[in-house]
PDB file of N, CA and C in Angstrom:
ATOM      1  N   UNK A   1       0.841  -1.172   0.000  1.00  0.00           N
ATOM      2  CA  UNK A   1       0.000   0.000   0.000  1.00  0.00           C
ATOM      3  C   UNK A   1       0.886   1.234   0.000  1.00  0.00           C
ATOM      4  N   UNK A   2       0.276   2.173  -0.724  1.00  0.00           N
ATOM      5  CA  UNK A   2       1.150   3.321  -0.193  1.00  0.00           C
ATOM      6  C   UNK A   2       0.712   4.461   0.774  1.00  0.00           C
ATOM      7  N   UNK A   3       1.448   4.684   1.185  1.00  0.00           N
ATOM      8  CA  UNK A   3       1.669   6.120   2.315  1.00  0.00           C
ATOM      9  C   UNK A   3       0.677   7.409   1.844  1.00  0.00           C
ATOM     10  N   UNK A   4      -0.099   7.764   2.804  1.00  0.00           N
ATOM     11  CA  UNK A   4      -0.441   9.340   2.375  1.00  0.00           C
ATOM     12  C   UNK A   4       0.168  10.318   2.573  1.00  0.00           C
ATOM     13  N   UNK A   5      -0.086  11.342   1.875  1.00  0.00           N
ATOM     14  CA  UNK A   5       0.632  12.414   1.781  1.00  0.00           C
ATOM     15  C   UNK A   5       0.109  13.225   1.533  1.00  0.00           C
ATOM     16  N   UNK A   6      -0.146  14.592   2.440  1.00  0.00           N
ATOM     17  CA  UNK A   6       0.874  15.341   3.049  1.00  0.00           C
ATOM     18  C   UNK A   6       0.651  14.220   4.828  1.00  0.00           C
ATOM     19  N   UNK A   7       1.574  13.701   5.093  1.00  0.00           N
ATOM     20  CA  UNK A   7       0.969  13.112   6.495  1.00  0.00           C
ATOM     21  C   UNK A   7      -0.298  13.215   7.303  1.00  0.00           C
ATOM     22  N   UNK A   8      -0.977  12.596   7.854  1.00  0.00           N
ATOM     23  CA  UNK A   8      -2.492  13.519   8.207  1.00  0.00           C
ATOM     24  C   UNK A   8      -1.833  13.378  10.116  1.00  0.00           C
ATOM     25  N   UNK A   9      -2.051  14.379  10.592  1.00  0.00           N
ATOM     26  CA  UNK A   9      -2.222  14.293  11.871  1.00  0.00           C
ATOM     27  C   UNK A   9      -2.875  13.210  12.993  1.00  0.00           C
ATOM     28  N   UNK A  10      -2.494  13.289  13.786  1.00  0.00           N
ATOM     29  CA  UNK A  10      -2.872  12.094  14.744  1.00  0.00           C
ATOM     30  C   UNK A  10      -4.352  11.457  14.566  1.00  0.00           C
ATOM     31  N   UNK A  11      -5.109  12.705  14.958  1.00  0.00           N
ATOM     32  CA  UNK A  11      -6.717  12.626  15.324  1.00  0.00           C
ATOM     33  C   UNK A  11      -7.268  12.310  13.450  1.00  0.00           C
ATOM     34  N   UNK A  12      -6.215  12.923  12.172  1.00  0.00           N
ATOM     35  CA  UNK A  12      -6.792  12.222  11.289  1.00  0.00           C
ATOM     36  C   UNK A  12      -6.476  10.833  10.970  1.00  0.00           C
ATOM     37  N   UNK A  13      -5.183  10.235  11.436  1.00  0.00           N
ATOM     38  CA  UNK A  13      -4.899   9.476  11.248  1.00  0.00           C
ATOM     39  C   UNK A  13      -5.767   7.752  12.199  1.00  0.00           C
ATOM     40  N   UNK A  14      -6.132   8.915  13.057  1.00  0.00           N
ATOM     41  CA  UNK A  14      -6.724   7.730  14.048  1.00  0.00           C
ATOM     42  C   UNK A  14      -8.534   7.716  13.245  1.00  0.00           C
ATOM     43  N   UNK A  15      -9.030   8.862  13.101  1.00  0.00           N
ATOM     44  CA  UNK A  15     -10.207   8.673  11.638  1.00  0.00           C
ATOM     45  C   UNK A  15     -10.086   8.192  11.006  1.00  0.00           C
ATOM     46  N   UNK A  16      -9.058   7.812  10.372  1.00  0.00           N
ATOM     47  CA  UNK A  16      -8.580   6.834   8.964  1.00  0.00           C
ATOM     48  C   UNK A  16      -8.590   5.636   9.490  1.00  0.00           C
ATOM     49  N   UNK A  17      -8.185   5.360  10.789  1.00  0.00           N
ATOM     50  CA  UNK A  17      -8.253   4.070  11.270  1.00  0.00           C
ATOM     51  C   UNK A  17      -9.468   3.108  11.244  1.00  0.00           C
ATOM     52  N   UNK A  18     -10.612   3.871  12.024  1.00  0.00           N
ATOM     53  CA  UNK A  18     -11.439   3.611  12.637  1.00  0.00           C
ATOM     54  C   UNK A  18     -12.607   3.584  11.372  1.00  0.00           C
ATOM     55  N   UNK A  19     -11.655   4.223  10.680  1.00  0.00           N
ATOM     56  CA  UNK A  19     -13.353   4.555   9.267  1.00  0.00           C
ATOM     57  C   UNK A  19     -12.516   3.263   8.538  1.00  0.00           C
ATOM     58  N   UNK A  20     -11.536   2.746   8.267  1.00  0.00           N
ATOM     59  CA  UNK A  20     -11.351   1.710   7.728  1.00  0.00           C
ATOM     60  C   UNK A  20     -11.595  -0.088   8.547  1.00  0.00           C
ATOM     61  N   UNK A  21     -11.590   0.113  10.201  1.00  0.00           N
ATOM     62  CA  UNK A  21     -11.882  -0.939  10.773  1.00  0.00           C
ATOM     63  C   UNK A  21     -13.719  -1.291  10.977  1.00  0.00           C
ATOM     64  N   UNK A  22     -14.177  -0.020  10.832  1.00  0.00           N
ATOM     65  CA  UNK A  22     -16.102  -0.377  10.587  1.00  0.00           C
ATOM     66  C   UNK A  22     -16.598  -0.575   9.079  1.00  0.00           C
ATOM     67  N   UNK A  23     -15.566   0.145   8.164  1.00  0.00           N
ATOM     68  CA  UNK A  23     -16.135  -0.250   6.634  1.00  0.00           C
ATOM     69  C   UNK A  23     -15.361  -1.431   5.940  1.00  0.00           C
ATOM     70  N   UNK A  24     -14.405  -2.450   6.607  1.00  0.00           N
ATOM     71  CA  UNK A  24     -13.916  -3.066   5.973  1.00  0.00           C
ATOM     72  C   UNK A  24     -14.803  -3.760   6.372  1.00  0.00           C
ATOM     73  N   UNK A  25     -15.101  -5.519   4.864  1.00  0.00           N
ATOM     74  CA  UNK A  25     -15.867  -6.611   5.315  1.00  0.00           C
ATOM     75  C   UNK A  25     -15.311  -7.584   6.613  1.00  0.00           C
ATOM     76  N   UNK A  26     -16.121  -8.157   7.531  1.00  0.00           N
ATOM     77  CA  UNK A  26     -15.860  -9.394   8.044  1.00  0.00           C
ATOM     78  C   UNK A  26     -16.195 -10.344   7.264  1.00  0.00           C
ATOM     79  N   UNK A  27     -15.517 -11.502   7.791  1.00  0.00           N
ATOM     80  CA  UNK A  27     -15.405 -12.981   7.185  1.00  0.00           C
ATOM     81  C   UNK A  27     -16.871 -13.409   7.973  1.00  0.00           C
ATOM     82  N   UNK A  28     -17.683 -13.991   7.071  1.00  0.00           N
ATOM     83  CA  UNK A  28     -18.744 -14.517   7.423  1.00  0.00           C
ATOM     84  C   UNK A  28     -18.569 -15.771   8.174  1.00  0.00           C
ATOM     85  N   UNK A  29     -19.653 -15.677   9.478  1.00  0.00           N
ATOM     86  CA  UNK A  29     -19.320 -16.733  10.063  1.00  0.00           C
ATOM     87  C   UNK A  29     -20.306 -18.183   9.406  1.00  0.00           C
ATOM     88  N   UNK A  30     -19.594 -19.199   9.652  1.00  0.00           N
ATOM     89  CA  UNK A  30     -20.171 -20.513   9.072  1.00  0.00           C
ATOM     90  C   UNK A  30     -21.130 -21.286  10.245  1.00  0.00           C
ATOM     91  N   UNK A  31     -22.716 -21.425   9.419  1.00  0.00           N
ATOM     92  CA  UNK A  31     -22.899 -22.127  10.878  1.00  0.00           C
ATOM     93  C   UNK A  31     -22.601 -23.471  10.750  1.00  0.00           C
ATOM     94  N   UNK A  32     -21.761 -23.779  11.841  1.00  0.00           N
ATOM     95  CA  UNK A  32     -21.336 -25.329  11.374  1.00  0.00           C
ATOM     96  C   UNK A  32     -22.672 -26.767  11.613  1.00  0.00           C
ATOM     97  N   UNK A  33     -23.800 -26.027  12.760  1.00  0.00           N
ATOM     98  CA  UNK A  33     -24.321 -26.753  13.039  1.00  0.00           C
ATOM     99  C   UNK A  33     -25.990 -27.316  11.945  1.00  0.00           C
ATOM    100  N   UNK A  34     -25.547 -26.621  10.526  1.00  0.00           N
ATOM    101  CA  UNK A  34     -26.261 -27.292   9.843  1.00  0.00           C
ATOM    102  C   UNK A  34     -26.095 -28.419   9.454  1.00  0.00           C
ATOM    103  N   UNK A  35     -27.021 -29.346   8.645  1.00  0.00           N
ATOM    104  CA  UNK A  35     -26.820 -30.469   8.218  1.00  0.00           C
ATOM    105  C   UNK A  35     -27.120 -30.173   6.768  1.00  0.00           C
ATOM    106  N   UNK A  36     -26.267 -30.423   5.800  1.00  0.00           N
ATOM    107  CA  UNK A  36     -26.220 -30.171   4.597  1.00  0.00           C
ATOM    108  C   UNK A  36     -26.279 -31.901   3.578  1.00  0.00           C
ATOM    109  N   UNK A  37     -26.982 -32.443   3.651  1.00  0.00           N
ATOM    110  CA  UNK A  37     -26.902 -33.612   3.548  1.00  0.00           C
ATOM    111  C   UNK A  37     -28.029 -33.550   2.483  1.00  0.00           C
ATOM    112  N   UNK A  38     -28.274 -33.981   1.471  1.00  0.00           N
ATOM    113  CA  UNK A  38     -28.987 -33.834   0.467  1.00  0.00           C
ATOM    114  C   UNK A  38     -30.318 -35.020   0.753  1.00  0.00           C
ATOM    115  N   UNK A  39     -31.523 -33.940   0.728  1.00  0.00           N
ATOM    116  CA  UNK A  39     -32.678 -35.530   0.901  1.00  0.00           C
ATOM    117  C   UNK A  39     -33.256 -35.467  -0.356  1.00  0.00           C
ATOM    118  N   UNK A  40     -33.666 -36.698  -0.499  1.00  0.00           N
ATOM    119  CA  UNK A  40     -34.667 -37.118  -1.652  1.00  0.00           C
ATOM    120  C   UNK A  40     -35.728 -37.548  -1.255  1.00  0.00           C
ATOM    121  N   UNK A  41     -36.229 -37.369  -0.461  1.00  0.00           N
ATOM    122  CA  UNK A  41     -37.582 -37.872   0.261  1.00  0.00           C
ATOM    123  C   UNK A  41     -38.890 -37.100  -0.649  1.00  0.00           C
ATOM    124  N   UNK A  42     -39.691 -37.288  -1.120  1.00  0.00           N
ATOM    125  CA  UNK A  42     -40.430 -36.320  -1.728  1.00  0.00           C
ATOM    126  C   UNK A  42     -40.483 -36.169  -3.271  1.00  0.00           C
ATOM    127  N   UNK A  43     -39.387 -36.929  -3.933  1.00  0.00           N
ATOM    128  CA  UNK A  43     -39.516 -36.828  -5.124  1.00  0.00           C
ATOM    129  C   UNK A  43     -40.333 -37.406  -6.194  1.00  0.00           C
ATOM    130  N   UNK A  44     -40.077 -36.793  -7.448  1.00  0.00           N
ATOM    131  CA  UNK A  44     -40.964 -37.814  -8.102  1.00  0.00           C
ATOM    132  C   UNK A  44     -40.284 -39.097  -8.331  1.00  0.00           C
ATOM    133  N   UNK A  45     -39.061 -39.235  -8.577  1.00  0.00           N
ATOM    134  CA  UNK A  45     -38.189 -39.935  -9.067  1.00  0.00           C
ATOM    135  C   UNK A  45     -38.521 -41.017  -7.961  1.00  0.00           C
ATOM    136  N   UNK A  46     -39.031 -41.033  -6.765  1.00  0.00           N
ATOM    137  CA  UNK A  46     -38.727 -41.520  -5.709  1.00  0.00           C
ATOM    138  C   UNK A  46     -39.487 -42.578  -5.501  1.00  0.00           C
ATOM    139  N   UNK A  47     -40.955 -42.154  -5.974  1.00  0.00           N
ATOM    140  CA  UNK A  47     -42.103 -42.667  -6.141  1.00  0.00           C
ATOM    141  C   UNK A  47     -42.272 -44.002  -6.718  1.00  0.00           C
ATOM    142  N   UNK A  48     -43.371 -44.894  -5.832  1.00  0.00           N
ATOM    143  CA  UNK A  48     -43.073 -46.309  -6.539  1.00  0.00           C
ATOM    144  C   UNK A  48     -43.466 -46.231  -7.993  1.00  0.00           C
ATOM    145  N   UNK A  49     -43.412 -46.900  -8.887  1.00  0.00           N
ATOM    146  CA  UNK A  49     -43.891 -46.907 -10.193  1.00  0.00           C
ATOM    147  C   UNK A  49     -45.247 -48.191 -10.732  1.00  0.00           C
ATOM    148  N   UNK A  50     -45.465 -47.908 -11.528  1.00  0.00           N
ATOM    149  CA  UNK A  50     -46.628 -48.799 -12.111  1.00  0.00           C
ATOM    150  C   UNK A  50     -46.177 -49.919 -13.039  1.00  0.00           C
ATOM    151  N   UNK A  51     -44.715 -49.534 -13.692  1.00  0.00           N
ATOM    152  CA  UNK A  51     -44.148 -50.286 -14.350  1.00  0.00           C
ATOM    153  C   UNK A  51     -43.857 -51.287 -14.160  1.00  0.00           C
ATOM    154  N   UNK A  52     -43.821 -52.904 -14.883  1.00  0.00           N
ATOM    155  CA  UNK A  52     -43.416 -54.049 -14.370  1.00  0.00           C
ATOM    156  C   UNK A  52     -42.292 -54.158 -14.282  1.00  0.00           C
ATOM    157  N   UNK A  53     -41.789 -55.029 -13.662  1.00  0.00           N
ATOM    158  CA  UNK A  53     -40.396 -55.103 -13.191  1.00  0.00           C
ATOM    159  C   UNK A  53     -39.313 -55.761 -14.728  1.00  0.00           C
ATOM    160  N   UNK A  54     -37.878 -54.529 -14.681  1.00  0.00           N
ATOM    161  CA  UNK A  54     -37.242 -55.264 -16.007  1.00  0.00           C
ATOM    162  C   UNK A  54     -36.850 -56.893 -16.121  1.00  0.00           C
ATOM    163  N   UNK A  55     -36.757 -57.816 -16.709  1.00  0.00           N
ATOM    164  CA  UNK A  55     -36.182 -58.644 -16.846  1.00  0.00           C
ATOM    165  C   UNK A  55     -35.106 -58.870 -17.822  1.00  0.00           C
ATOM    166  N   UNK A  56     -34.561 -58.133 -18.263  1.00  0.00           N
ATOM    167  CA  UNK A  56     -33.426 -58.116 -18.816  1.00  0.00           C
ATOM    168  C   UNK A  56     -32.161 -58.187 -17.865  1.00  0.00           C
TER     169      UNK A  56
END
């Protein structure tokens, strides 16, 4: 990064601080305690069928 210039004084420099530690992003927190596990319960695919059974 580079340096500003003309130097800013204390009280601006400590503004520069503080306006860059509330507008920078945080790292989103993860909730770990989901379950991400994919269901198929419900599908159509899932569903018994009418079709007879293959014999091939």
């Amino acid at each position: 990064m580079g340096t500003i210039r003309p130097s800013p004084s204390d009280e601006e420099a400590a503004a520069i601080a503080t306006a860059i530690e509330l507008l920078w992003p945080r790292p989103a927190v993860m909730n770990e305690t989901s379950n991400s596990n994919w269901r198929f319960s419900g599908r159509w695919w899932d569903e018994p069928s009418d079709w007879p059974p293959r014999t091939y």
